[in-house]
Protein backbone atom coordinates (compact mmCIF):
# COMPACT_ATOMS: atom_id res chain seq x y z
CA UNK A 1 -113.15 116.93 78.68
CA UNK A 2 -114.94 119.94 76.96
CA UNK A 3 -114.09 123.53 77.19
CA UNK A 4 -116.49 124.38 80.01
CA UNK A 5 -113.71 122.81 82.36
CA UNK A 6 -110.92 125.19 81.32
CA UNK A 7 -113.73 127.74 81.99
CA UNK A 8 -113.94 126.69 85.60
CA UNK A 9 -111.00 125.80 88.30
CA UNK A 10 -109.55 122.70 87.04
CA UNK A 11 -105.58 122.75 88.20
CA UNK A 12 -102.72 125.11 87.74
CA UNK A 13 -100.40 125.68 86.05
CA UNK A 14 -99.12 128.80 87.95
CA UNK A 15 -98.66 127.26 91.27
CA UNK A 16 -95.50 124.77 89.82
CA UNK A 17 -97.25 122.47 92.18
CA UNK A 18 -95.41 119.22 93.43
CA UNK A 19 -97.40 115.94 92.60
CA UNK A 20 -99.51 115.85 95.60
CA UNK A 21 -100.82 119.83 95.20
CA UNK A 22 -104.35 119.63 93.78
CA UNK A 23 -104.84 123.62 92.31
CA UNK A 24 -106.73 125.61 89.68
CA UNK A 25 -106.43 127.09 86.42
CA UNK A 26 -109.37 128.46 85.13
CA UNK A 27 -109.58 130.53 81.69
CA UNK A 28 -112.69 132.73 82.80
CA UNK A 29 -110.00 135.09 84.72
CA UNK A 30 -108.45 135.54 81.18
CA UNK A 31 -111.55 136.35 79.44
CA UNK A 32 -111.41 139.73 79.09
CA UNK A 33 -107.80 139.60 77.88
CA UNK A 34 -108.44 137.11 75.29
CA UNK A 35 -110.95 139.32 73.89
CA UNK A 36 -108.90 142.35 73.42
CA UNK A 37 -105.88 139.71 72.31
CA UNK A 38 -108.26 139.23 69.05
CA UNK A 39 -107.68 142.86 68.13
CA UNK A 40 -103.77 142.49 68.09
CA UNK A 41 -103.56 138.72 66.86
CA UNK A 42 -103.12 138.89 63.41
CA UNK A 43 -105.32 136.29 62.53
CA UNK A 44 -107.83 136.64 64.84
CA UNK A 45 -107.92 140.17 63.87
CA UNK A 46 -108.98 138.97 60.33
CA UNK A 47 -111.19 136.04 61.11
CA UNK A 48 -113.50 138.60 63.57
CA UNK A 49 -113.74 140.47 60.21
CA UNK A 50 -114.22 138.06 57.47
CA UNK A 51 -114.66 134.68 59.06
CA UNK A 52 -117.96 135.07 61.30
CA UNK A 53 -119.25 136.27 58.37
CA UNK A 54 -118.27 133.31 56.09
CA UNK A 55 -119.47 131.38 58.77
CA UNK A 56 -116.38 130.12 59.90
CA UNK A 57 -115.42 131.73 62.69
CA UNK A 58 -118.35 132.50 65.36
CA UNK A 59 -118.70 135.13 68.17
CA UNK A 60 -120.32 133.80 71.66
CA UNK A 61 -119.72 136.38 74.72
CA UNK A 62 -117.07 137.91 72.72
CA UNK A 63 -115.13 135.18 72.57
CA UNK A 64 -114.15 133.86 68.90
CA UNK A 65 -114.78 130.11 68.25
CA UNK A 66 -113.62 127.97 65.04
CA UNK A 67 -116.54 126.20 63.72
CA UNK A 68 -115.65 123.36 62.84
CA UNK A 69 -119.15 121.02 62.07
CA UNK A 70 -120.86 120.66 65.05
CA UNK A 71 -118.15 121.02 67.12
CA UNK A 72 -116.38 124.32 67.92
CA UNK A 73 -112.77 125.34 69.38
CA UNK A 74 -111.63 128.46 71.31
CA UNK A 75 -109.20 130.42 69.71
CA UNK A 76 -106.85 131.91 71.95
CA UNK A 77 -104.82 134.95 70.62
CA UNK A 78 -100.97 134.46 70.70
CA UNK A 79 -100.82 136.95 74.24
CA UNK A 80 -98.98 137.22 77.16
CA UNK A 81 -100.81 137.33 80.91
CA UNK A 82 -100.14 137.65 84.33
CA UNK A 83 -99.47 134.32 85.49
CA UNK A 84 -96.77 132.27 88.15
CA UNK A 85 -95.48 132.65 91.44
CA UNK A 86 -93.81 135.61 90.23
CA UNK A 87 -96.55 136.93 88.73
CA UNK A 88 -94.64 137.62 85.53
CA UNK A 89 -96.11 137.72 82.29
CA UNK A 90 -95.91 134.63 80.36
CA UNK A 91 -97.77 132.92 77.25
CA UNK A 92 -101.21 131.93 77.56
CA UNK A 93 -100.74 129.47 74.59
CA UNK A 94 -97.74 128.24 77.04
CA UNK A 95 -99.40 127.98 80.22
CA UNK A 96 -102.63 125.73 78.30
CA UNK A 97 -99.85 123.56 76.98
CA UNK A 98 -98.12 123.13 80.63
CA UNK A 99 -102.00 122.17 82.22
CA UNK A 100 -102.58 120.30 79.49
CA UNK A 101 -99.58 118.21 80.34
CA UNK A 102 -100.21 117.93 84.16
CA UNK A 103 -103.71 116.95 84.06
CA UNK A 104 -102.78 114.38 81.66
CA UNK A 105 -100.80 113.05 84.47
CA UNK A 106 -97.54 113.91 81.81
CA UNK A 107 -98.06 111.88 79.38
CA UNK A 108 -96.87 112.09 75.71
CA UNK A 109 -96.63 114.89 73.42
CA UNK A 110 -98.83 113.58 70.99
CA UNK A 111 -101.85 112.96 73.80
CA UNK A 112 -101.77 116.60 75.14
CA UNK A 113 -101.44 118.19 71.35
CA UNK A 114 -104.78 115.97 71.05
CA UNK A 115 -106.38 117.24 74.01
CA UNK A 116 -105.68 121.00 73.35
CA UNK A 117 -106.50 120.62 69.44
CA UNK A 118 -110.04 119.27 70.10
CA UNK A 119 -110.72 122.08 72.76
CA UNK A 120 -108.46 125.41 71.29
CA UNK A 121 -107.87 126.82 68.04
């Protein structure tokens, strides 16, 4: 799975779907908040300063990627989004971690901290 998945509807994680629901989750509705996350993240604050320009850190579409070798991961500021049937605002980081888990088909810990470490930063 590579990141231009989470970019388009995959399943969601706002619909607390039973087993049987098929549903979306797409980060592309979040883009805009991730980007202005950057400026309040503390680290992403300083790696949009310092680390594109060491090279480590780069910028496509506004959105900050860790460059790690040939791959790259999306960083996603530590923000809170309109998300859930009661459209309350809850953790982005959180919300990944719950689709992460239910596309996996919940399996174990270690196999969704896998997934989300190769595509997120």
């Amino acid at each position: 799975m590579d990141q231009s998945e989470w970019l388009e509807p995959v399943a969601d994680v706002e619909s607390e779907s039973t087993e049987s629901e098929m549903s979306t989750f797409t980060l592309s509705r979040f883009h805009q908040a991730i980007i202005d996350g950057y400026k309040d993240d503390t680290q992403f604050s300083k790696a949009l300063k310092t680390g594109v320009d060491s090279g480590i850190y780069k910028v496509e579409n506004g959105l900050l990627y860790l460059a790690t070798g040939r791959d790259q991961r999306l960083c996603i500021p530590n923000i809170k989004v309109e998300g859930g049937r009661d459209k309350g605002m809850k953790s982005l980081r959180e919300m990944l971690i719950s689709h992460a888990h239910e596309i996996l088909g919940h399996k174990a810990t270690i196999k969704t901290d896998a997934l989300l470490r190769s595509q997120f930063y």
